[in-house]
PDB file of N, CA and C in Angstrom:
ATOM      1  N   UNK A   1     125.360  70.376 104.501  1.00  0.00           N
ATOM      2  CA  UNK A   1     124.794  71.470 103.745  1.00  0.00           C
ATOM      3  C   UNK A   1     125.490  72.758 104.134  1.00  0.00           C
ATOM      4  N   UNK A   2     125.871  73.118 103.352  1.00  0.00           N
ATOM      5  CA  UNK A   2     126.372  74.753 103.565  1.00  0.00           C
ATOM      6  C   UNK A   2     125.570  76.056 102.439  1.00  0.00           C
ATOM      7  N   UNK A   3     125.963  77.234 103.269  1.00  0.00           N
ATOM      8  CA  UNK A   3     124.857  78.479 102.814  1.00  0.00           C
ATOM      9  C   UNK A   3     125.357  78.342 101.606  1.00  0.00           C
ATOM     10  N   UNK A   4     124.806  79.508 100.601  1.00  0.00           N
ATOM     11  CA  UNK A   4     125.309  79.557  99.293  1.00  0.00           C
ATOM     12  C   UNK A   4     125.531  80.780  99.045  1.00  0.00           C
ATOM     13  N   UNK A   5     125.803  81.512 100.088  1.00  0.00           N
ATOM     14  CA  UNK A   5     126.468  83.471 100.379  1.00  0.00           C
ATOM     15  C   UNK A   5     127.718  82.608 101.085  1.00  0.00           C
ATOM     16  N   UNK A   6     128.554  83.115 100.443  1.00  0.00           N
ATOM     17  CA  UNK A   6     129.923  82.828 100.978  1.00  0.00           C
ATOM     18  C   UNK A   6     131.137  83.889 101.119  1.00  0.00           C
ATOM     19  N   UNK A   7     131.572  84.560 101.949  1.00  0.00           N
ATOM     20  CA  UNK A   7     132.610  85.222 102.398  1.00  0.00           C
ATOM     21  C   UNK A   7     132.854  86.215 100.874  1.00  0.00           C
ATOM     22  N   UNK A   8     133.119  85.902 100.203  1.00  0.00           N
ATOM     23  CA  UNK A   8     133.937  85.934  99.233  1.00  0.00           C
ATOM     24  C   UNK A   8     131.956  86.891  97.753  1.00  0.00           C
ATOM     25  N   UNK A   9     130.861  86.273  98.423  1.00  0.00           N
ATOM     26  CA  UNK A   9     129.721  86.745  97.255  1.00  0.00           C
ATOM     27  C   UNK A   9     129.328  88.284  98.315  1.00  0.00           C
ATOM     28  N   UNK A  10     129.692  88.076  99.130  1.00  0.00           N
ATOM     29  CA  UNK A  10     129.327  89.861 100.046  1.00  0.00           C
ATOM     30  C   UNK A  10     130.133  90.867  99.660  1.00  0.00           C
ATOM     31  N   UNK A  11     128.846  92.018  99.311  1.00  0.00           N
ATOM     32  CA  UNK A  11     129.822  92.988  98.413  1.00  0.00           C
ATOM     33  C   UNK A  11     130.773  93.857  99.609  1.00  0.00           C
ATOM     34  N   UNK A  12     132.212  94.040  99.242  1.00  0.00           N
ATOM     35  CA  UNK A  12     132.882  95.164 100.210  1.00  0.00           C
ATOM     36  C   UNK A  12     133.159  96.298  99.966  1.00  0.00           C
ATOM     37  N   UNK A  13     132.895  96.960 100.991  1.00  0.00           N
ATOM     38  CA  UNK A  13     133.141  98.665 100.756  1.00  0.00           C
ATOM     39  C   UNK A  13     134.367  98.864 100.251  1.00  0.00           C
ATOM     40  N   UNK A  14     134.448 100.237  99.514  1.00  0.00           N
ATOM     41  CA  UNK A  14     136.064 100.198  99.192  1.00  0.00           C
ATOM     42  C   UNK A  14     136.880 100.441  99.785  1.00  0.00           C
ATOM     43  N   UNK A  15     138.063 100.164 100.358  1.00  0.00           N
ATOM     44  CA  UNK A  15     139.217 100.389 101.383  1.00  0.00           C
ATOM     45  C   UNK A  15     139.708 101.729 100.639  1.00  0.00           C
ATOM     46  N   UNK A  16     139.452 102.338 101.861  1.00  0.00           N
ATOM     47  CA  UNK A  16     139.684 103.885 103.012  1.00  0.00           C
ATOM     48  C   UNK A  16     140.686 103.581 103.104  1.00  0.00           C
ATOM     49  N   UNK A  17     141.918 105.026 102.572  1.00  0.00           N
ATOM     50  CA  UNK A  17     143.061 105.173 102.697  1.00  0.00           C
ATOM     51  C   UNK A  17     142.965 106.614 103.277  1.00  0.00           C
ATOM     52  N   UNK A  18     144.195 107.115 104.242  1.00  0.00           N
ATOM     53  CA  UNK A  18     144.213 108.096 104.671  1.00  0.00           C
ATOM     54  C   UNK A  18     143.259 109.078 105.456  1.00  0.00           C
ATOM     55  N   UNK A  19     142.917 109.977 105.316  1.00  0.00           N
ATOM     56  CA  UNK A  19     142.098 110.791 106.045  1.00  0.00           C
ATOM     57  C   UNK A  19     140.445 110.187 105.854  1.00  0.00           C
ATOM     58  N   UNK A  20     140.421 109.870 105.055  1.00  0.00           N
ATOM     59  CA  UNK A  20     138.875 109.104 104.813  1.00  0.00           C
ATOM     60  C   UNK A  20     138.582 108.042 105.295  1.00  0.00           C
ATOM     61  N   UNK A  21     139.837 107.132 105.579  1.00  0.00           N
ATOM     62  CA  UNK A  21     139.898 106.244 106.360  1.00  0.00           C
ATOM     63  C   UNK A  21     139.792 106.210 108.183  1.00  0.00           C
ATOM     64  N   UNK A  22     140.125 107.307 108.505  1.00  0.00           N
ATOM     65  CA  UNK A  22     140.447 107.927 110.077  1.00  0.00           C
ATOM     66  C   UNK A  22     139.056 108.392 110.315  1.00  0.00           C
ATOM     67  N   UNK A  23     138.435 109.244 109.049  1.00  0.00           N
ATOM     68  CA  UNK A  23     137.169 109.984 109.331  1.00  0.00           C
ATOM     69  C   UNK A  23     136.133 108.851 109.437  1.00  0.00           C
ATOM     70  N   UNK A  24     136.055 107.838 108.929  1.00  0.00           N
ATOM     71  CA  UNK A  24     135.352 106.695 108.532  1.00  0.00           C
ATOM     72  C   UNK A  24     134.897 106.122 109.843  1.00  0.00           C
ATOM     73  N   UNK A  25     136.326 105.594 110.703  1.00  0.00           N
ATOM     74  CA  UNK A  25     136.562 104.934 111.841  1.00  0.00           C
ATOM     75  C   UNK A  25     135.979 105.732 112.596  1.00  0.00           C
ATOM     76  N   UNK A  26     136.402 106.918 113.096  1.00  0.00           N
ATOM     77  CA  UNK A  26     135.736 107.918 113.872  1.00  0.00           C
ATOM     78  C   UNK A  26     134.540 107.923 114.075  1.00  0.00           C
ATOM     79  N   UNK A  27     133.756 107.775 112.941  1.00  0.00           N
ATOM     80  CA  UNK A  27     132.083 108.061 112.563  1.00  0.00           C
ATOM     81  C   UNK A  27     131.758 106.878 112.943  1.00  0.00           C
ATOM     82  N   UNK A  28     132.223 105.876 112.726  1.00  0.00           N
ATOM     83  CA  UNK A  28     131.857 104.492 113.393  1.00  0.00           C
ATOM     84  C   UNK A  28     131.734 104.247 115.080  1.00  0.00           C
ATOM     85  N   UNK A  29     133.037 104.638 115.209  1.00  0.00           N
ATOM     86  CA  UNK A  29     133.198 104.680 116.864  1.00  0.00           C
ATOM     87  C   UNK A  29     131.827 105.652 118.094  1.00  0.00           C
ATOM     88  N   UNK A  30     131.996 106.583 117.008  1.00  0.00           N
ATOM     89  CA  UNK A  30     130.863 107.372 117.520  1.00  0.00           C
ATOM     90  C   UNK A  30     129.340 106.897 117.278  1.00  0.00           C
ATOM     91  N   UNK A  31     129.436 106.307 116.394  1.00  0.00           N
ATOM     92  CA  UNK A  31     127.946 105.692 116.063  1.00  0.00           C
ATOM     93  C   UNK A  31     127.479 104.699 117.362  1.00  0.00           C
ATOM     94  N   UNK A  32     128.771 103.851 117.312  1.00  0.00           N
ATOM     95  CA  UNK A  32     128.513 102.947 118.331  1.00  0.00           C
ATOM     96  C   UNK A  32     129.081 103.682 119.791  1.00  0.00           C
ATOM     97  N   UNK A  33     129.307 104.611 120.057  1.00  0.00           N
ATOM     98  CA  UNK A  33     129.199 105.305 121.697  1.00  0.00           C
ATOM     99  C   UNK A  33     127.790 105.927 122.075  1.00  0.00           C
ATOM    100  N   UNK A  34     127.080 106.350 120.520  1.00  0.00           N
ATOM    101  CA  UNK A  34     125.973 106.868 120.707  1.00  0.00           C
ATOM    102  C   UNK A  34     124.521 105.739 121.140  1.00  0.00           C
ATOM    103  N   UNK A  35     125.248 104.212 120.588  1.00  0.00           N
ATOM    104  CA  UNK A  35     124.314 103.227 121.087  1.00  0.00           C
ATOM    105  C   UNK A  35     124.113 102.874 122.259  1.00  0.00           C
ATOM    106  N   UNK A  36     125.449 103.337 122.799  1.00  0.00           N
ATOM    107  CA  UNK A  36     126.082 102.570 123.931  1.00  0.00           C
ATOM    108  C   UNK A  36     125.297 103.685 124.813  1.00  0.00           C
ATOM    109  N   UNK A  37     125.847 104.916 124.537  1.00  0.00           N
ATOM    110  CA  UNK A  37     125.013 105.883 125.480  1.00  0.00           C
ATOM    111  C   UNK A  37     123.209 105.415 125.829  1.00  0.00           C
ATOM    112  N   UNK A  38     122.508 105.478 124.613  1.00  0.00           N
ATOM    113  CA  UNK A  38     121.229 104.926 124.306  1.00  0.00           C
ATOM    114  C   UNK A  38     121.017 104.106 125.232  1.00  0.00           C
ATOM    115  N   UNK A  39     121.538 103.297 124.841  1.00  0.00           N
ATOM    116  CA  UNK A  39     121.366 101.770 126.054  1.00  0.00           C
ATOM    117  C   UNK A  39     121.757 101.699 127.499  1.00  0.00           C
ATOM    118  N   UNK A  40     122.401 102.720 127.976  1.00  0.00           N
ATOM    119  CA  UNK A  40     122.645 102.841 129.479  1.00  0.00           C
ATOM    120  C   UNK A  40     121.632 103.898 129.609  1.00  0.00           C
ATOM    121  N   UNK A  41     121.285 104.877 129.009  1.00  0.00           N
ATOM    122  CA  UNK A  41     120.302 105.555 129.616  1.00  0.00           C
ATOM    123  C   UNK A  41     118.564 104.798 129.892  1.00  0.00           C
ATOM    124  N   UNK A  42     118.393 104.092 128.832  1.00  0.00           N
ATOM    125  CA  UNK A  42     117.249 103.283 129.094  1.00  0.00           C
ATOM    126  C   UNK A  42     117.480 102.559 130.104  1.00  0.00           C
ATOM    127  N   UNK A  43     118.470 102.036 130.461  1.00  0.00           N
ATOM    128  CA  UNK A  43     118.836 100.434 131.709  1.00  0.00           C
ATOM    129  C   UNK A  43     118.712 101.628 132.943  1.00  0.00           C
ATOM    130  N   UNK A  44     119.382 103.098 133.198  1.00  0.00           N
ATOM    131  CA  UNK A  44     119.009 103.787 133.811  1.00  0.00           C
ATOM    132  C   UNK A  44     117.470 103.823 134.347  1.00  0.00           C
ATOM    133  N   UNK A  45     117.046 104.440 133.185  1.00  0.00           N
ATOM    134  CA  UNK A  45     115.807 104.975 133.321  1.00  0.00           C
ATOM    135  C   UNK A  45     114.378 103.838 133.900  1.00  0.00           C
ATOM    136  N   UNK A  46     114.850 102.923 134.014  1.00  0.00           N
ATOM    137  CA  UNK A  46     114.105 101.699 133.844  1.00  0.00           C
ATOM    138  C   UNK A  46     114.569 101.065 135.539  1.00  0.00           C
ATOM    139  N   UNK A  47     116.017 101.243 135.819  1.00  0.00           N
ATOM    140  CA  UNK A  47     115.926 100.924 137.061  1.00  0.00           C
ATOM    141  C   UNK A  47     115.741 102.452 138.498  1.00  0.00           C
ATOM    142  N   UNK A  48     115.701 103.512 137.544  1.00  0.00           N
ATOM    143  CA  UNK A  48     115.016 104.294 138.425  1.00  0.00           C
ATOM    144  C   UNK A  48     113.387 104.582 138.928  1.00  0.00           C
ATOM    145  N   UNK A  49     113.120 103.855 137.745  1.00  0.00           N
ATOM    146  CA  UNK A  49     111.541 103.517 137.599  1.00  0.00           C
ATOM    147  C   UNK A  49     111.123 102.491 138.681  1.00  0.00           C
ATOM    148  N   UNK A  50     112.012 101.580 138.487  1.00  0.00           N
ATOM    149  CA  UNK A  50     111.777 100.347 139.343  1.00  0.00           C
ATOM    150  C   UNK A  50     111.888 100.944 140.663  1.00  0.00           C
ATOM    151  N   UNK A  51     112.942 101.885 141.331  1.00  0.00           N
ATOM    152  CA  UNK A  51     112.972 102.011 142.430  1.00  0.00           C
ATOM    153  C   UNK A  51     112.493 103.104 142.883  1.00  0.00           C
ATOM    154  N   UNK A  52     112.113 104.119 142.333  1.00  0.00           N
ATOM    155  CA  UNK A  52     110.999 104.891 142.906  1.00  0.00           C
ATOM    156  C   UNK A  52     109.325 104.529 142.756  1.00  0.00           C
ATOM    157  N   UNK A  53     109.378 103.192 141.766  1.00  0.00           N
ATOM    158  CA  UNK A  53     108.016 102.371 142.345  1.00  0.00           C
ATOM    159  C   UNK A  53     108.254 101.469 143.983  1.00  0.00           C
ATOM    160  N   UNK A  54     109.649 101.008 144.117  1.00  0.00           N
ATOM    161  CA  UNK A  54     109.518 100.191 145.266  1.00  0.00           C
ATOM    162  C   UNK A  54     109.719 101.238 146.406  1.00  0.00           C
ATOM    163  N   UNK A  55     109.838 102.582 146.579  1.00  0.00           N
ATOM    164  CA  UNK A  55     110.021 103.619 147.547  1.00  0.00           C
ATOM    165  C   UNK A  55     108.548 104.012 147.632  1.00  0.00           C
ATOM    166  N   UNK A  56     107.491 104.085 146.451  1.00  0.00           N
ATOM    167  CA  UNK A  56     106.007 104.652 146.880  1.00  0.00           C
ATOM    168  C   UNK A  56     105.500 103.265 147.553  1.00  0.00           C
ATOM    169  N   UNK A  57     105.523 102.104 147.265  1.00  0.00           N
ATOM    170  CA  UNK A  57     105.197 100.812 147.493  1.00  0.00           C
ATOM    171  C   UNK A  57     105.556 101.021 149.332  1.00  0.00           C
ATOM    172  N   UNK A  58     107.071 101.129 149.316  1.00  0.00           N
ATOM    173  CA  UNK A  58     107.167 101.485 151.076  1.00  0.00           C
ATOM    174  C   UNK A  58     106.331 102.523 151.811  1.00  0.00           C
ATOM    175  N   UNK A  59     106.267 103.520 150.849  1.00  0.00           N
ATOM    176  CA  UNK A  59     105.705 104.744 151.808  1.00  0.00           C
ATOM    177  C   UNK A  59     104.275 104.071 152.363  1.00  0.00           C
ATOM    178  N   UNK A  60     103.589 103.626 150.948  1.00  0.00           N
ATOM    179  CA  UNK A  60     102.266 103.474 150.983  1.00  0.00           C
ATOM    180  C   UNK A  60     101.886 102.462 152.574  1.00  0.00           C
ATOM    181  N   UNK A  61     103.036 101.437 152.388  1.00  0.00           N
ATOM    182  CA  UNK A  61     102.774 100.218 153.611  1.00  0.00           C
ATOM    183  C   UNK A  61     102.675 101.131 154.988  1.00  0.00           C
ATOM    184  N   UNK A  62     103.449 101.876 154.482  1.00  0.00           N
ATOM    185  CA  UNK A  62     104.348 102.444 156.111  1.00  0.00           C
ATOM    186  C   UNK A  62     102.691 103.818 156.752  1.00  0.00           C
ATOM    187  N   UNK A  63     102.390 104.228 155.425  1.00  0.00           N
ATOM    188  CA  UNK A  63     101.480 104.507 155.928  1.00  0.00           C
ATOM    189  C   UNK A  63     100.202 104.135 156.652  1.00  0.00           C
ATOM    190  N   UNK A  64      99.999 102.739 155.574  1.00  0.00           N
ATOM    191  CA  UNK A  64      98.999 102.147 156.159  1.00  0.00           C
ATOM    192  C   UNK A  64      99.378 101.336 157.540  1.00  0.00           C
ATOM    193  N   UNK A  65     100.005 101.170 157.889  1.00  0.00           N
ATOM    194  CA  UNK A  65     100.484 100.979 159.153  1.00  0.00           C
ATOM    195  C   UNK A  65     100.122 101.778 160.117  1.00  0.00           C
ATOM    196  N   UNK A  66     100.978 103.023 159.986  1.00  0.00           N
ATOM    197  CA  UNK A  66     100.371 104.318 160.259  1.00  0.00           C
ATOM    198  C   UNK A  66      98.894 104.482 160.773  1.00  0.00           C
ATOM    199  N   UNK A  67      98.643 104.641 159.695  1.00  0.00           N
ATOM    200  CA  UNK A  67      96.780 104.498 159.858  1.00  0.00           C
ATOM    201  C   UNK A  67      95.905 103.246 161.048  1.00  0.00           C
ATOM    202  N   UNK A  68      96.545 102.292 160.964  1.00  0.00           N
ATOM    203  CA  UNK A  68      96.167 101.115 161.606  1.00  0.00           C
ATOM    204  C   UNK A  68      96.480 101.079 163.285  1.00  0.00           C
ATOM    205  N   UNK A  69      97.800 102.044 163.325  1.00  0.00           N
ATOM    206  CA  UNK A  69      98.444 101.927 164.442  1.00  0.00           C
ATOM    207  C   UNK A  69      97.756 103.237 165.104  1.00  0.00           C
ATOM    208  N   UNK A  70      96.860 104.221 164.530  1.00  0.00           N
ATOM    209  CA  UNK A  70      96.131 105.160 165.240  1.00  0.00           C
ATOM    210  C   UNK A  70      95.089 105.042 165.789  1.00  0.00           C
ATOM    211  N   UNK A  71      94.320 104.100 164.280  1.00  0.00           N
ATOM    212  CA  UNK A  71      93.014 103.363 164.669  1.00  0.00           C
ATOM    213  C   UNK A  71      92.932 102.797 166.358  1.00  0.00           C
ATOM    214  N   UNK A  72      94.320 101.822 165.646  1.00  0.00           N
ATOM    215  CA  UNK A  72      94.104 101.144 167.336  1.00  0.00           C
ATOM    216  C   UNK A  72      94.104 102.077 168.371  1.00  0.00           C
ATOM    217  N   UNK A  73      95.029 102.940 169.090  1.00  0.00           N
ATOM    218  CA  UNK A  73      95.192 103.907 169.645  1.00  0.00           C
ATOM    219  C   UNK A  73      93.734 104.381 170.045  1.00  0.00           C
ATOM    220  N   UNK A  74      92.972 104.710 169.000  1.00  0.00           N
ATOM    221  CA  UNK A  74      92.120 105.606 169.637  1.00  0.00           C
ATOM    222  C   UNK A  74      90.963 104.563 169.673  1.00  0.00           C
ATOM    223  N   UNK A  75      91.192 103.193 169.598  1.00  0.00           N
ATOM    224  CA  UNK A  75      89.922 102.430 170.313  1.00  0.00           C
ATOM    225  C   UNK A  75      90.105 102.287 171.680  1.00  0.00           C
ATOM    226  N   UNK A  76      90.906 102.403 171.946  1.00  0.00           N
ATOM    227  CA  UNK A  76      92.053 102.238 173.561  1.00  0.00           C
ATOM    228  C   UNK A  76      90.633 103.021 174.188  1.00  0.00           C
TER     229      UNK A  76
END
């Protein structure tokens, strides 16, 4: 079985000659740097998230430690 859209039934844009053609590409390239940007800033933003949750996660232990290690102290 094969599809019944074939290479040949997809409509094509009209071929860009010259400066319309350069401007075309350009706008493309940039379209897709602007995704690209998009998508590293989220993967950013997402592993800075992650690691200033696992830095309060430390503080928090380190405190309660803290706390535990005074307790004892002053049952002494």
């Amino acid at each position: 079985m094969t599809s019944d859209v074939g290479p040949q039934d997809e409509p094509q844009a009209p071929q860009l000659r010259g400066e319309a053609a350069w401007k075309a590409h350009k706008a493309r390239i940039s379209a897709s740097n602007d995704a690209a940007r998009k998508a590293g800033k989220a993967q950013r933003e997402a592993r800075e998230q992650e690691a200033a949750a696992a830095r309060m996660a430390e503080e928090r232990r380190l405190d309660e430690d803290l706390a535990r290690a005074h307790e004892a102290s002053r049952g002494r």
